[in-house]
C-alpha atoms as a PDB file:
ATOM      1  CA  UNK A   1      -6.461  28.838  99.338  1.00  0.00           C
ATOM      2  CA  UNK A   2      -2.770  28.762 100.577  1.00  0.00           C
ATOM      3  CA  UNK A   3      -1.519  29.995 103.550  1.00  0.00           C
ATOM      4  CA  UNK A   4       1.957  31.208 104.928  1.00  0.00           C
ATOM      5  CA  UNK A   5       3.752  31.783 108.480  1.00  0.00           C
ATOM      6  CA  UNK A   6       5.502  35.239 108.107  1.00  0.00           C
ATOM      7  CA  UNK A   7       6.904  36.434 111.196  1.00  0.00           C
ATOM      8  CA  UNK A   8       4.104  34.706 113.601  1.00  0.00           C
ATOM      9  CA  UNK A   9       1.366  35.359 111.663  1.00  0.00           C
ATOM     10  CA  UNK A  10      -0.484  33.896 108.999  1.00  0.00           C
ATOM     11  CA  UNK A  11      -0.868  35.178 105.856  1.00  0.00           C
ATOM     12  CA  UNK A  12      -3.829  33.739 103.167  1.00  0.00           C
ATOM     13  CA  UNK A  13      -3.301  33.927  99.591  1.00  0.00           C
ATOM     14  CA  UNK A  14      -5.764  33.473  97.223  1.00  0.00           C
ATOM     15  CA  UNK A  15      -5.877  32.298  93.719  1.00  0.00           C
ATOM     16  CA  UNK A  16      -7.087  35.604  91.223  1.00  0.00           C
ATOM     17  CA  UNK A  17      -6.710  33.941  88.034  1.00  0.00           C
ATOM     18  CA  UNK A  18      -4.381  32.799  85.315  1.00  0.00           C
ATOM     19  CA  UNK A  19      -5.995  36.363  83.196  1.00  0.00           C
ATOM     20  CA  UNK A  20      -5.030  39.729  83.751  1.00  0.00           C
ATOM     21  CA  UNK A  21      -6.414  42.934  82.415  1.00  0.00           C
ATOM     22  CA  UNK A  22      -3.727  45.468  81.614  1.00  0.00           C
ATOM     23  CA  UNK A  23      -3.917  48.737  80.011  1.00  0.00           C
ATOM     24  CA  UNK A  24      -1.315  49.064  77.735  1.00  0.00           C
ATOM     25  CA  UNK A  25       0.937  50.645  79.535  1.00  0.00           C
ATOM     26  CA  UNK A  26       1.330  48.164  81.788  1.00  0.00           C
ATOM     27  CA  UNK A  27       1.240  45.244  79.281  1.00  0.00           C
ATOM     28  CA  UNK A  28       4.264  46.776  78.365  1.00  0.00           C
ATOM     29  CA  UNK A  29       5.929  47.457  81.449  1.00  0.00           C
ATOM     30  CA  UNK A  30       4.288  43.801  82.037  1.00  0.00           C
ATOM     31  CA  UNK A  31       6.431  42.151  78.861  1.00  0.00           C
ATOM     32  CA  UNK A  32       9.591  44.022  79.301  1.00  0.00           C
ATOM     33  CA  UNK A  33      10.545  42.141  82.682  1.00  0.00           C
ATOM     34  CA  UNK A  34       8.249  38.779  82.623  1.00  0.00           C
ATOM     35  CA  UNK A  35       7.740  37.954  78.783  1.00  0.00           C
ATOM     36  CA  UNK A  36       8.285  34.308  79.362  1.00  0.00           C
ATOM     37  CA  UNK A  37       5.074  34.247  81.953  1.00  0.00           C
ATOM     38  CA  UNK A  38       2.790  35.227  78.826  1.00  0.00           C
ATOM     39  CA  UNK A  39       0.889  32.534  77.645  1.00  0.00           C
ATOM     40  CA  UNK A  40      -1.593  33.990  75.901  1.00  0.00           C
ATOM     41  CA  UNK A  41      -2.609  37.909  75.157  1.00  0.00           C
ATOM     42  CA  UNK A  42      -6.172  39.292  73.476  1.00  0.00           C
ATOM     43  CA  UNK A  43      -6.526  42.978  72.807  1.00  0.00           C
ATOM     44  CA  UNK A  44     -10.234  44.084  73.597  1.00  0.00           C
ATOM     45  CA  UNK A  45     -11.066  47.253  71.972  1.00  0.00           C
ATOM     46  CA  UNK A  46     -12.735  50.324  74.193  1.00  0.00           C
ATOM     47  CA  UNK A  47     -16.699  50.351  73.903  1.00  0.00           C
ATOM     48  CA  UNK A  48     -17.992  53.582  71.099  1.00  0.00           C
ATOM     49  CA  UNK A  49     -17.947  56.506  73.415  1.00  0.00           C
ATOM     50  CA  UNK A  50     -15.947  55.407  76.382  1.00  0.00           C
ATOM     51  CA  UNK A  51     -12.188  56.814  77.503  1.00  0.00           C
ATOM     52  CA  UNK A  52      -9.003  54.871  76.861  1.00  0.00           C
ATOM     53  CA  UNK A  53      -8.056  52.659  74.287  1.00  0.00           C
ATOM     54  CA  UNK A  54      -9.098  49.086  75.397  1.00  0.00           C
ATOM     55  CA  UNK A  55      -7.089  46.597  77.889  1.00  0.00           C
ATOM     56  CA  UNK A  56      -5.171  43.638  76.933  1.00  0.00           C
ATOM     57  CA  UNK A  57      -6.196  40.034  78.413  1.00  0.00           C
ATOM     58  CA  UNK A  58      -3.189  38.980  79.192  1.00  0.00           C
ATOM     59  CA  UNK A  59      -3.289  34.486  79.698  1.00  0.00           C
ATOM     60  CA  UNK A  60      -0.103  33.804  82.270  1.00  0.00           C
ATOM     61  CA  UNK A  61       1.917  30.635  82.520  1.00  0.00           C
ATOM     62  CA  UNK A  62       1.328  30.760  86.147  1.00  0.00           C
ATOM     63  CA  UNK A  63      -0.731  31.422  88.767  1.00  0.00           C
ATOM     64  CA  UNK A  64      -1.538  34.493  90.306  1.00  0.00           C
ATOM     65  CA  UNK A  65      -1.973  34.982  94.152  1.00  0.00           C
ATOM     66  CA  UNK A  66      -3.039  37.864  96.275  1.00  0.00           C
ATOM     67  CA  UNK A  67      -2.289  37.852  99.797  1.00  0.00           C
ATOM     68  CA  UNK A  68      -5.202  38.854 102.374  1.00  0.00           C
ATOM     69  CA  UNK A  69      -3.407  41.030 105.112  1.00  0.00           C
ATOM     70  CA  UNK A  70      -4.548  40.536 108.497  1.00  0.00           C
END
């Protein structure tokens, strides 16, 4: 776990993963502006008889943070 000073307080980020799940709209929106984060991507396909069409596993070149909010 990291933590930040932002104005005073602190802030704690911590680690998700290096794997996303996107639906495929926003593995595209995803690709269009950070295409050299993705490392690695796997399509899995919707289960028979559920909505959508599957999510996309997308591997990342870096880290990704979330930050708790006080």
């Amino acid at each position: 776990m990291k933590s930040w000073m932002l104005d005073g307080d602190v802030l704690e980020a911590v680690l998700v993963t290096h794997v996303r799940q996107m639906s495929p709209e926003q593995y595209l929106e995803f690709t269009e502006s950070h295409s050299d984060e993705v490392k690695n991507v796997r399509f899995v396909p919707p289960r028979i008889g559920s909505e959508g069409f599957g999510v996309f596993e997308v591997e990342t070149r870096t880290p990704q943070y979330e930050v708790c909010l006080p």
